[in-house]
C-alpha atoms as a PDB file:
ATOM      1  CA  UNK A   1       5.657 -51.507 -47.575  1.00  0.00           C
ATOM      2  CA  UNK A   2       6.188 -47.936 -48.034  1.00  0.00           C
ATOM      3  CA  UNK A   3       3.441 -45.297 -49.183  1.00  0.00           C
ATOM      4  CA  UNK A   4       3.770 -43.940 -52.723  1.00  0.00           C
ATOM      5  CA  UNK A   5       3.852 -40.551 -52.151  1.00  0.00           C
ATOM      6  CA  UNK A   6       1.188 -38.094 -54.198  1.00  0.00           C
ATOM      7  CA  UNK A   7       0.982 -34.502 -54.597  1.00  0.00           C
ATOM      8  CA  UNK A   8       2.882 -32.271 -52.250  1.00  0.00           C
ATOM      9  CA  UNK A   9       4.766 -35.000 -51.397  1.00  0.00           C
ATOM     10  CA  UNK A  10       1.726 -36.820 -48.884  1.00  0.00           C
ATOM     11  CA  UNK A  11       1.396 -40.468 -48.954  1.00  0.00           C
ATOM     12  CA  UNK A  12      -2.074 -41.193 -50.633  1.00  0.00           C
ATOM     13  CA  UNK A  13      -4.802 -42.375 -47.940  1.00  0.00           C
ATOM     14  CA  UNK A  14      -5.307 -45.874 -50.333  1.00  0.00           C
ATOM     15  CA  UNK A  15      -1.222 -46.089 -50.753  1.00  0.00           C
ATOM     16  CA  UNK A  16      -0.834 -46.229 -46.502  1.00  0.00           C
ATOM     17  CA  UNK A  17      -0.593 -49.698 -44.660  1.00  0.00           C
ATOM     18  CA  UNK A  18      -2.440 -49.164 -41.292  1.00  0.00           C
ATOM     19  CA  UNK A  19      -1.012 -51.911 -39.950  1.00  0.00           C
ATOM     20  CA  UNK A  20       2.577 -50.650 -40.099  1.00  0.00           C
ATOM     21  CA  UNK A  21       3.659 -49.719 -36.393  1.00  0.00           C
ATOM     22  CA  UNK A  22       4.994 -46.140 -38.101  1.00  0.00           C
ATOM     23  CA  UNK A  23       2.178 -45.383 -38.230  1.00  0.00           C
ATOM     24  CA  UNK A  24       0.675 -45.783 -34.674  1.00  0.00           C
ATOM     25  CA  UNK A  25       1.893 -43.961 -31.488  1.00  0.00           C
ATOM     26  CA  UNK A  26       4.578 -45.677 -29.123  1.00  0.00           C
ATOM     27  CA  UNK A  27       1.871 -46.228 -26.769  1.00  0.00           C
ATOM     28  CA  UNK A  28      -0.018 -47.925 -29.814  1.00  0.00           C
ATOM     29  CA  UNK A  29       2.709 -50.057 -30.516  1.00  0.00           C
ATOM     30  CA  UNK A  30       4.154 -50.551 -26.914  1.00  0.00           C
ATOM     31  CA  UNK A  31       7.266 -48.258 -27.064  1.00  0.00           C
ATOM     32  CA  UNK A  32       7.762 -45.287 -25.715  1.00  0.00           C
ATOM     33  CA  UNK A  33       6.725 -42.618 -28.235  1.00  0.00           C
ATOM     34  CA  UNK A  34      10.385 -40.744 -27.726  1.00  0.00           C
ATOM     35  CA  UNK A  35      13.719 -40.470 -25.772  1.00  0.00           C
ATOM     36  CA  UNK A  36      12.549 -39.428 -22.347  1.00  0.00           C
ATOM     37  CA  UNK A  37      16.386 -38.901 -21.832  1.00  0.00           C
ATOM     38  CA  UNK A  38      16.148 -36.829 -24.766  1.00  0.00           C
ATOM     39  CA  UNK A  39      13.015 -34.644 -23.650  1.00  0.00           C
ATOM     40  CA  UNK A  40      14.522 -34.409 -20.196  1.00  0.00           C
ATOM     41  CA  UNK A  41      17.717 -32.979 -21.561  1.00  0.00           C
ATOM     42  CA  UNK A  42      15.948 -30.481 -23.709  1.00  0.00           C
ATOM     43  CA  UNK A  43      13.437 -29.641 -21.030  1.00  0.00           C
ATOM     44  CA  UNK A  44      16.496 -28.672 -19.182  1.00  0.00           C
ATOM     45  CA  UNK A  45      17.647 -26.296 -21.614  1.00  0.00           C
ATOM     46  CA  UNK A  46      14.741 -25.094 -22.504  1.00  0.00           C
ATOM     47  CA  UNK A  47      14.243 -24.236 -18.676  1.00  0.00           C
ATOM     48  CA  UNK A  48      18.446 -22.440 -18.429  1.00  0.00           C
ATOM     49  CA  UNK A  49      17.115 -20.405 -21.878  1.00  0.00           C
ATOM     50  CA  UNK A  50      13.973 -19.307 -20.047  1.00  0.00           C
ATOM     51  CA  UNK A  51      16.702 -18.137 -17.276  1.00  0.00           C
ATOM     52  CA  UNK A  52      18.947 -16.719 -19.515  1.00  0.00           C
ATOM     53  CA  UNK A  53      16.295 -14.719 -21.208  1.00  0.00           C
ATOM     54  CA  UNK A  54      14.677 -13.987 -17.595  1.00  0.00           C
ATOM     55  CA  UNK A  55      18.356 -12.676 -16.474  1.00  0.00           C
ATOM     56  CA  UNK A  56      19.330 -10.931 -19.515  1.00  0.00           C
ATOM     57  CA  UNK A  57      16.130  -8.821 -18.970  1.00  0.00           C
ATOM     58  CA  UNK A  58      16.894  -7.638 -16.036  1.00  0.00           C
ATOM     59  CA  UNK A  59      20.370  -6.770 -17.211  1.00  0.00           C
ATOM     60  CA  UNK A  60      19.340  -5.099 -20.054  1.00  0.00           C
ATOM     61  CA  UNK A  61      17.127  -3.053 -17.562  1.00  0.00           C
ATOM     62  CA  UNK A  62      19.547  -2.329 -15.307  1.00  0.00           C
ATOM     63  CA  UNK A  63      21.885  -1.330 -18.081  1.00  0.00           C
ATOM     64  CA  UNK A  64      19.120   1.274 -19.521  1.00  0.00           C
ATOM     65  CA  UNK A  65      18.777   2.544 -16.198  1.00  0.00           C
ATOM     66  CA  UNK A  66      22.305   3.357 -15.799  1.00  0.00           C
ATOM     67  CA  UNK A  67      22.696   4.722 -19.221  1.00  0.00           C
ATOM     68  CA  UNK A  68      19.771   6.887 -18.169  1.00  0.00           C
ATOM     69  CA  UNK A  69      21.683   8.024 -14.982  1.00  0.00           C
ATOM     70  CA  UNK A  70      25.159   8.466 -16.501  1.00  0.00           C
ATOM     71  CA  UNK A  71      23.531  10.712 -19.510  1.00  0.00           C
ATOM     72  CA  UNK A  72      22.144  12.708 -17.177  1.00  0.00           C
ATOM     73  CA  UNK A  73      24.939  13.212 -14.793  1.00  0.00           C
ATOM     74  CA  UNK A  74      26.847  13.778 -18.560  1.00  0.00           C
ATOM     75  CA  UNK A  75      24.304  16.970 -18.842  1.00  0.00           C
ATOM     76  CA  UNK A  76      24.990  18.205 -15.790  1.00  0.00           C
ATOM     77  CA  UNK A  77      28.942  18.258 -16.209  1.00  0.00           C
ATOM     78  CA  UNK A  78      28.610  19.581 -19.189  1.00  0.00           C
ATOM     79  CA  UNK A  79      26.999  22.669 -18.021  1.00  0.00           C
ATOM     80  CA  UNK A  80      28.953  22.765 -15.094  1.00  0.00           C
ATOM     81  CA  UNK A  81      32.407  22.817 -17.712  1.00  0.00           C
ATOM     82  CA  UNK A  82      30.703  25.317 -19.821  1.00  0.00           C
ATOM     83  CA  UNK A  83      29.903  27.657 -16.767  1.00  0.00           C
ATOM     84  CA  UNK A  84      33.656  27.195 -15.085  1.00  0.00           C
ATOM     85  CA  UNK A  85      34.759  28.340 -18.680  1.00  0.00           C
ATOM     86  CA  UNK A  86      33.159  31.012 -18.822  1.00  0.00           C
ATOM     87  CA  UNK A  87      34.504  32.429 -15.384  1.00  0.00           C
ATOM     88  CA  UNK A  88      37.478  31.605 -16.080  1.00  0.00           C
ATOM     89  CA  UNK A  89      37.673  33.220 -19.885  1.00  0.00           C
ATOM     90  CA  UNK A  90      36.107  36.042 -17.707  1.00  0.00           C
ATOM     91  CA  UNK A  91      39.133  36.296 -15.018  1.00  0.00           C
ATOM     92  CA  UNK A  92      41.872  36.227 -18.004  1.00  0.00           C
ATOM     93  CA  UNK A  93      39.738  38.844 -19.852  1.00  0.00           C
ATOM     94  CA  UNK A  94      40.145  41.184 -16.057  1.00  0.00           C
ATOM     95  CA  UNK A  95      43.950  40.107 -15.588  1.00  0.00           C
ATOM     96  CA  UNK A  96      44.764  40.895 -19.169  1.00  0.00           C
ATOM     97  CA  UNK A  97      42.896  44.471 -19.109  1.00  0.00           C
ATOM     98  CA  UNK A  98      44.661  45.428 -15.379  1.00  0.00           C
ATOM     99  CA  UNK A  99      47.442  44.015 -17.373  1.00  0.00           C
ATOM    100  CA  UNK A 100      47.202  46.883 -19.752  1.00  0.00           C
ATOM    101  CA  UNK A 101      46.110  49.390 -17.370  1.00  0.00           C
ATOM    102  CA  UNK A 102      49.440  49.044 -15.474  1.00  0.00           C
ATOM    103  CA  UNK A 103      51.370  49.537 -17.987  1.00  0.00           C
END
């Protein structure tokens, strides 16, 4: 028999048969209370998503850290460009005034 069902949708303590095995654990009853196949399976990829998560981690470190690096090494070439620019804007600025001065 099933349970009429009373507010929020609960089956009303007087409404439940306690003798129906639905209602009793599969150790209770005598089965198995679930798919051990089924656990085992998501055990397993529970266990490869705790990897995945352990691995991406370190990735995603190892990825900051290189970021990190390559930003910095970006500074650095970017001053170095900005100096070699200026000595070389410098040098045409000399050849175009002994340039002149030759003339």
């Amino acid at each position: 028999m099933r349970a009429r069902v009373g507010p929020l949708n609960k089956p009303r303590r007087a409404d439940v048969d306690h003798d129906a095995p639905e209602f009793y654990s599969g150790s209770m009853s005598g089965e198995p209370p679930f798919d051990t196949d089924a656990l085992a399976r998501l055990e397993r990829r529970v266990e490869d998503l705790v990897a995945l998560c352990r691995r991406l981690r370190e990735d995603n470190a190892m990825w900051r850290a290189r970021h990190q690096a390559l930003s910095a090494e970006y500074v650095q070439l970017s001053e170095r460009t900005r100096v070699a620019r200026t000595r070389v804007e410098e040098m045409i600025g000399r050849v175009t005034a002994m340039a002149r001065e030759s003339r």
